[in-house]
N, C-alpha and C. Protein backbone atom coordinates (compact mmCIF):
# COMPACT_ATOMS: atom_id res chain seq x y z
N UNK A 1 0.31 8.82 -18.72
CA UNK A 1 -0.80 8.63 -17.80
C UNK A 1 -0.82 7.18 -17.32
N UNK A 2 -0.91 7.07 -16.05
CA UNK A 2 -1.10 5.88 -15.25
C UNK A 2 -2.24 4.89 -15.24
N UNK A 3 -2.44 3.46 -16.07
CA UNK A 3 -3.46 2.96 -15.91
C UNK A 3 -3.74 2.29 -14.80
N UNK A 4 -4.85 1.41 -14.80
CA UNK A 4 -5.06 0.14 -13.48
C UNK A 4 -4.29 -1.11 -13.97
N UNK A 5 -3.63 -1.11 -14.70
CA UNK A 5 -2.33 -2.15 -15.42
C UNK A 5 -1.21 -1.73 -14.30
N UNK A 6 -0.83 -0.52 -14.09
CA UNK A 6 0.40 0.15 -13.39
C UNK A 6 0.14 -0.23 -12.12
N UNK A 7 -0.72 -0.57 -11.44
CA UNK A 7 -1.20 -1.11 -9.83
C UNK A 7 -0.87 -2.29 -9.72
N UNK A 8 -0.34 -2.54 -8.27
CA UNK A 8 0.04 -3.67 -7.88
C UNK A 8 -0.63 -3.84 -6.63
N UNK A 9 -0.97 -4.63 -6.03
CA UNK A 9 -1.53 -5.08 -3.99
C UNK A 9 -0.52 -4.82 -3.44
N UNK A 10 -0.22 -3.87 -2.60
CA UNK A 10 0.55 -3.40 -1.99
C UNK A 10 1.43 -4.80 -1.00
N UNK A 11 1.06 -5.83 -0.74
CA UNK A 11 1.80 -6.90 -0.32
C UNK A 11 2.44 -7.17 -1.26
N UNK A 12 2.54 -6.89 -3.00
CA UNK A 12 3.27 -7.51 -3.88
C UNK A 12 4.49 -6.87 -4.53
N UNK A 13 4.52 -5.53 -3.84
CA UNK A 13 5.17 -4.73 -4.41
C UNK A 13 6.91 -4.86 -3.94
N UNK A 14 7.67 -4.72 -4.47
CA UNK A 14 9.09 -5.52 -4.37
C UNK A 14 9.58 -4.49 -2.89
N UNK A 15 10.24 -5.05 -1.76
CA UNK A 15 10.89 -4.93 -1.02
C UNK A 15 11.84 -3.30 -1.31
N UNK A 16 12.47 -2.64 -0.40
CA UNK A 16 13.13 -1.78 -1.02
C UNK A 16 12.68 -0.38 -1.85
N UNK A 17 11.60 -0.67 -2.55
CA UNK A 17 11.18 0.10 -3.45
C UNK A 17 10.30 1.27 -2.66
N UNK A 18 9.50 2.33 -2.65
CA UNK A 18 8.79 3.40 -2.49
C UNK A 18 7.93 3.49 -3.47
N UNK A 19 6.30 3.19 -2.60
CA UNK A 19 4.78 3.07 -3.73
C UNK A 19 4.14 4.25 -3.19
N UNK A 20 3.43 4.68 -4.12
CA UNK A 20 2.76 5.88 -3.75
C UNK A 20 1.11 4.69 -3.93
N UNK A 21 0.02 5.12 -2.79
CA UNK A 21 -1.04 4.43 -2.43
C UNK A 21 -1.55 5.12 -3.84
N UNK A 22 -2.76 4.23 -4.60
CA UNK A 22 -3.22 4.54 -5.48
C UNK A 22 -5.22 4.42 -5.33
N UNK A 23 -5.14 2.95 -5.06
CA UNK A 23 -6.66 3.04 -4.46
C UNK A 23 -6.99 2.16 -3.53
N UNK A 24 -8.34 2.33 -2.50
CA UNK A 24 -8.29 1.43 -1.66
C UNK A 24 -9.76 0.74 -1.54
N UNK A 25 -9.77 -0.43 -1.60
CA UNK A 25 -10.63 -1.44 -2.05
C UNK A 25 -11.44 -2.05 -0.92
N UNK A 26 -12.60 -2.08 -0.40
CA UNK A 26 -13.20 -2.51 0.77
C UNK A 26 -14.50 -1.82 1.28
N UNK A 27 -14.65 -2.32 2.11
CA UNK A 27 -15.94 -2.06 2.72
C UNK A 27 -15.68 -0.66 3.66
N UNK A 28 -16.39 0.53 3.72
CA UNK A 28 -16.31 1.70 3.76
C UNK A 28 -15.58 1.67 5.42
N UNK A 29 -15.86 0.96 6.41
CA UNK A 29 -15.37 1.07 7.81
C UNK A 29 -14.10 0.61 7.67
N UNK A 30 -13.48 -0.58 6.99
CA UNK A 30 -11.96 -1.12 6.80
C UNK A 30 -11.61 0.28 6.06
N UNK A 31 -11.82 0.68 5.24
CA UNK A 31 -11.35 1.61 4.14
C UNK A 31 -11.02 2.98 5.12
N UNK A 32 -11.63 2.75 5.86
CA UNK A 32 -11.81 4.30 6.86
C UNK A 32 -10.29 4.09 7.79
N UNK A 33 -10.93 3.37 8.28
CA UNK A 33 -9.79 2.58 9.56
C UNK A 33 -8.12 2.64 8.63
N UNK A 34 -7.89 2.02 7.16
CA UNK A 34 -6.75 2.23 6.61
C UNK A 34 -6.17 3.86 6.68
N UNK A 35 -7.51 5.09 6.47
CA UNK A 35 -7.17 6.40 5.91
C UNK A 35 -6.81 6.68 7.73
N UNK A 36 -7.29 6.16 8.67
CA UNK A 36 -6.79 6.27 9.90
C UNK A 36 -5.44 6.46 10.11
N UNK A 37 -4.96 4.56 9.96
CA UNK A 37 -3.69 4.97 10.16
C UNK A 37 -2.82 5.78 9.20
N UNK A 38 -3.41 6.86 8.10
CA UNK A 38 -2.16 7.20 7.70
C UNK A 38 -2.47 6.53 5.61
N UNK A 39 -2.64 5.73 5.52
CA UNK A 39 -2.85 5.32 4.80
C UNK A 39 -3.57 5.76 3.16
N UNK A 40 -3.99 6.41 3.19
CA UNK A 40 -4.68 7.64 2.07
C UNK A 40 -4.13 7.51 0.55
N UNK A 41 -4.55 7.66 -0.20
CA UNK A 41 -4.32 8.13 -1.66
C UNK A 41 -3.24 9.25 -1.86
N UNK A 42 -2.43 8.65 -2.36
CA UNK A 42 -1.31 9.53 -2.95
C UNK A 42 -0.63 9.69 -1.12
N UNK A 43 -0.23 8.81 -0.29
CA UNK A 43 0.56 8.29 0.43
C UNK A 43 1.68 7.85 -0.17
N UNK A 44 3.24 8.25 0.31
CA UNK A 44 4.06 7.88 0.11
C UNK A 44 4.51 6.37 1.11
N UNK A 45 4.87 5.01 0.59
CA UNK A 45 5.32 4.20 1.50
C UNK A 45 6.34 3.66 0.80
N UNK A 46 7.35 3.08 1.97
CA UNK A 46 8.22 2.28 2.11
C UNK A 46 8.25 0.92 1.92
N UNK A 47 8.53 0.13 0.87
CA UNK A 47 8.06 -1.39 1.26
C UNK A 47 9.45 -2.31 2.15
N UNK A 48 9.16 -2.45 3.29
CA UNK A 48 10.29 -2.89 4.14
C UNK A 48 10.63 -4.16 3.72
N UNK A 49 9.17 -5.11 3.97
CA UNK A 49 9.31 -6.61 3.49
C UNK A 49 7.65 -6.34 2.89
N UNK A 50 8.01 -7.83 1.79
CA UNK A 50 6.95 -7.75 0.67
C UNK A 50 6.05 -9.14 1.26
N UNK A 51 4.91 -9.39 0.91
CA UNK A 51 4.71 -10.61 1.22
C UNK A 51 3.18 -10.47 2.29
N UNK A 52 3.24 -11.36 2.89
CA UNK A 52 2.08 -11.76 3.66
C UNK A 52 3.23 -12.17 5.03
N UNK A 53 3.29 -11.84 6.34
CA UNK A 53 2.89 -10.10 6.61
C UNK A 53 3.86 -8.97 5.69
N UNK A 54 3.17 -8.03 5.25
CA UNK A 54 4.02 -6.91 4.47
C UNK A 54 3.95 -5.99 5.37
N UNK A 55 5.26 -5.01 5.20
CA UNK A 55 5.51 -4.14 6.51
C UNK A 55 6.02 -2.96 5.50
N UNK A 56 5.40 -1.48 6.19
CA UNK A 56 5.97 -0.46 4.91
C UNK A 56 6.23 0.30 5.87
N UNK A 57 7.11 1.20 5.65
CA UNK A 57 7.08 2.35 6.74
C UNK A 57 6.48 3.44 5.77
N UNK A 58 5.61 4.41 6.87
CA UNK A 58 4.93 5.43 6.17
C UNK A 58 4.53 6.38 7.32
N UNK A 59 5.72 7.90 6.87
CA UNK A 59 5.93 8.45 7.91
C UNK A 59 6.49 8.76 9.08
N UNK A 60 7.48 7.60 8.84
CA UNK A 60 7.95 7.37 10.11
C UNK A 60 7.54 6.47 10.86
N UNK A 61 6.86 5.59 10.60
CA UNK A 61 6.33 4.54 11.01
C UNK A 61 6.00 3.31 10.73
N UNK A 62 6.76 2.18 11.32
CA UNK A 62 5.84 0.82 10.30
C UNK A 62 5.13 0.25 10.54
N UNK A 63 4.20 0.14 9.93
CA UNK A 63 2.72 -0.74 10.12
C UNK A 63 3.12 -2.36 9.53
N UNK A 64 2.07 -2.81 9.70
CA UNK A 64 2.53 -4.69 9.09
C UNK A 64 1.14 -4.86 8.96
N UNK A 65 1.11 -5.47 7.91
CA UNK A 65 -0.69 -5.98 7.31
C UNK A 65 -0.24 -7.05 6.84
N UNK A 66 -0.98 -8.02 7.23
CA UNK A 66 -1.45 -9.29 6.73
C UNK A 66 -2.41 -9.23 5.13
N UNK A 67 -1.77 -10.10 4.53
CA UNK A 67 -3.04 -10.59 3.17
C UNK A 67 -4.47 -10.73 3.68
N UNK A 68 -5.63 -10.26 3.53
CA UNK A 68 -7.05 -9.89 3.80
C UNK A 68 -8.08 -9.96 2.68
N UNK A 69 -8.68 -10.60 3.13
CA UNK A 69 -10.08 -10.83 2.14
C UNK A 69 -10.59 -9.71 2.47
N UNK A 70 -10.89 -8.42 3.10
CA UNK A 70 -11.80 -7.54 3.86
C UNK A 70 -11.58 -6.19 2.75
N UNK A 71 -9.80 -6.17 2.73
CA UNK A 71 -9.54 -4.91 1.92
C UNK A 71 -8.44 -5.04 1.14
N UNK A 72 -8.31 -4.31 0.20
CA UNK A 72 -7.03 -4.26 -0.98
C UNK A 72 -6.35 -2.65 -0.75
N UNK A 73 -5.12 -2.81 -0.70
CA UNK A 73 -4.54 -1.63 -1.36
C UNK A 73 -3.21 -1.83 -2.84
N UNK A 74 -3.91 -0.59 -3.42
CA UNK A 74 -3.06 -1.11 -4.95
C UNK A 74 -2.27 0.58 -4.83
N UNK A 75 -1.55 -0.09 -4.77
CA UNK A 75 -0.12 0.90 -5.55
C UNK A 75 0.82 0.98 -6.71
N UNK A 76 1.16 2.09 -6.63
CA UNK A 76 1.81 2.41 -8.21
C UNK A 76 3.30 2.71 -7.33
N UNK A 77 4.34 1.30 -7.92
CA UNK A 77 5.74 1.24 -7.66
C UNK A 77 6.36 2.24 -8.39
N UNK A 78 7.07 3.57 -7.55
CA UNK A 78 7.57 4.60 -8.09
C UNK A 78 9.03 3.70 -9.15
N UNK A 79 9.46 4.08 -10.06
CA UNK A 79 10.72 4.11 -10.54
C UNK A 79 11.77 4.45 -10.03
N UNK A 80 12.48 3.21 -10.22
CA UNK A 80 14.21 3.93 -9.61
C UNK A 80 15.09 5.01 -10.28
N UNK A 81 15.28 6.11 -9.51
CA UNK A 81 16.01 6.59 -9.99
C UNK A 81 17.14 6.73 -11.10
C-alpha cells in the first residue's frame, strides 16, 4: 500500500520516468482548471523535463507548468520495469 511518503510534486519527479497523478492540492477553481486540462487522479503522465518549467506529456499532449504557490500536484513515480 502506497503512503504520502511515496508522493513526489510532480515538477520533482525524474525526467523520463511515467507518474501516475495522485493528489491535487489548491484552491477548488485552480484544482478544477488542472482536472480540465486532463489532469485528474490516477492520470497517467510522462515526465519530459523535470524542474521549473516541467513539461509531461499526458495523452498525447504536452502541457508545461511552472512551480506555483496556487497549486500542487503529487505523484507516485511508477517503477521501472
Amino acid at each position: 500500500m502506497s503512503t504520502a511518503f511515496d508522493l513526489v510534486p510532480l515538477h520533482m519527479a525524474p525526467a523520463g520516468r511515467t507518474a501516475e497523478v495522485a493528489q491535487l492540492l489548491g484552491l477548488p477553481p485552480d484544482v478544477h482548471r488542472l482536472e480540465e486540462l486532463g489532469l485528474r487522479i490516477g492520470a497517467q503522465v510522462e515526465i519530459v523535463q523535470s524542474g521549473s518549467p516541467c513539461i509531461v506529456r499526458l495523452a498525447g499532449h504536452k502541457l508545461c507548468f511552472r512551480d506555483s504557490e496556487l497549486f500542487r500536484v503529487l505523484v507516485r513515480v511508477e517503477d521501472r520495469p
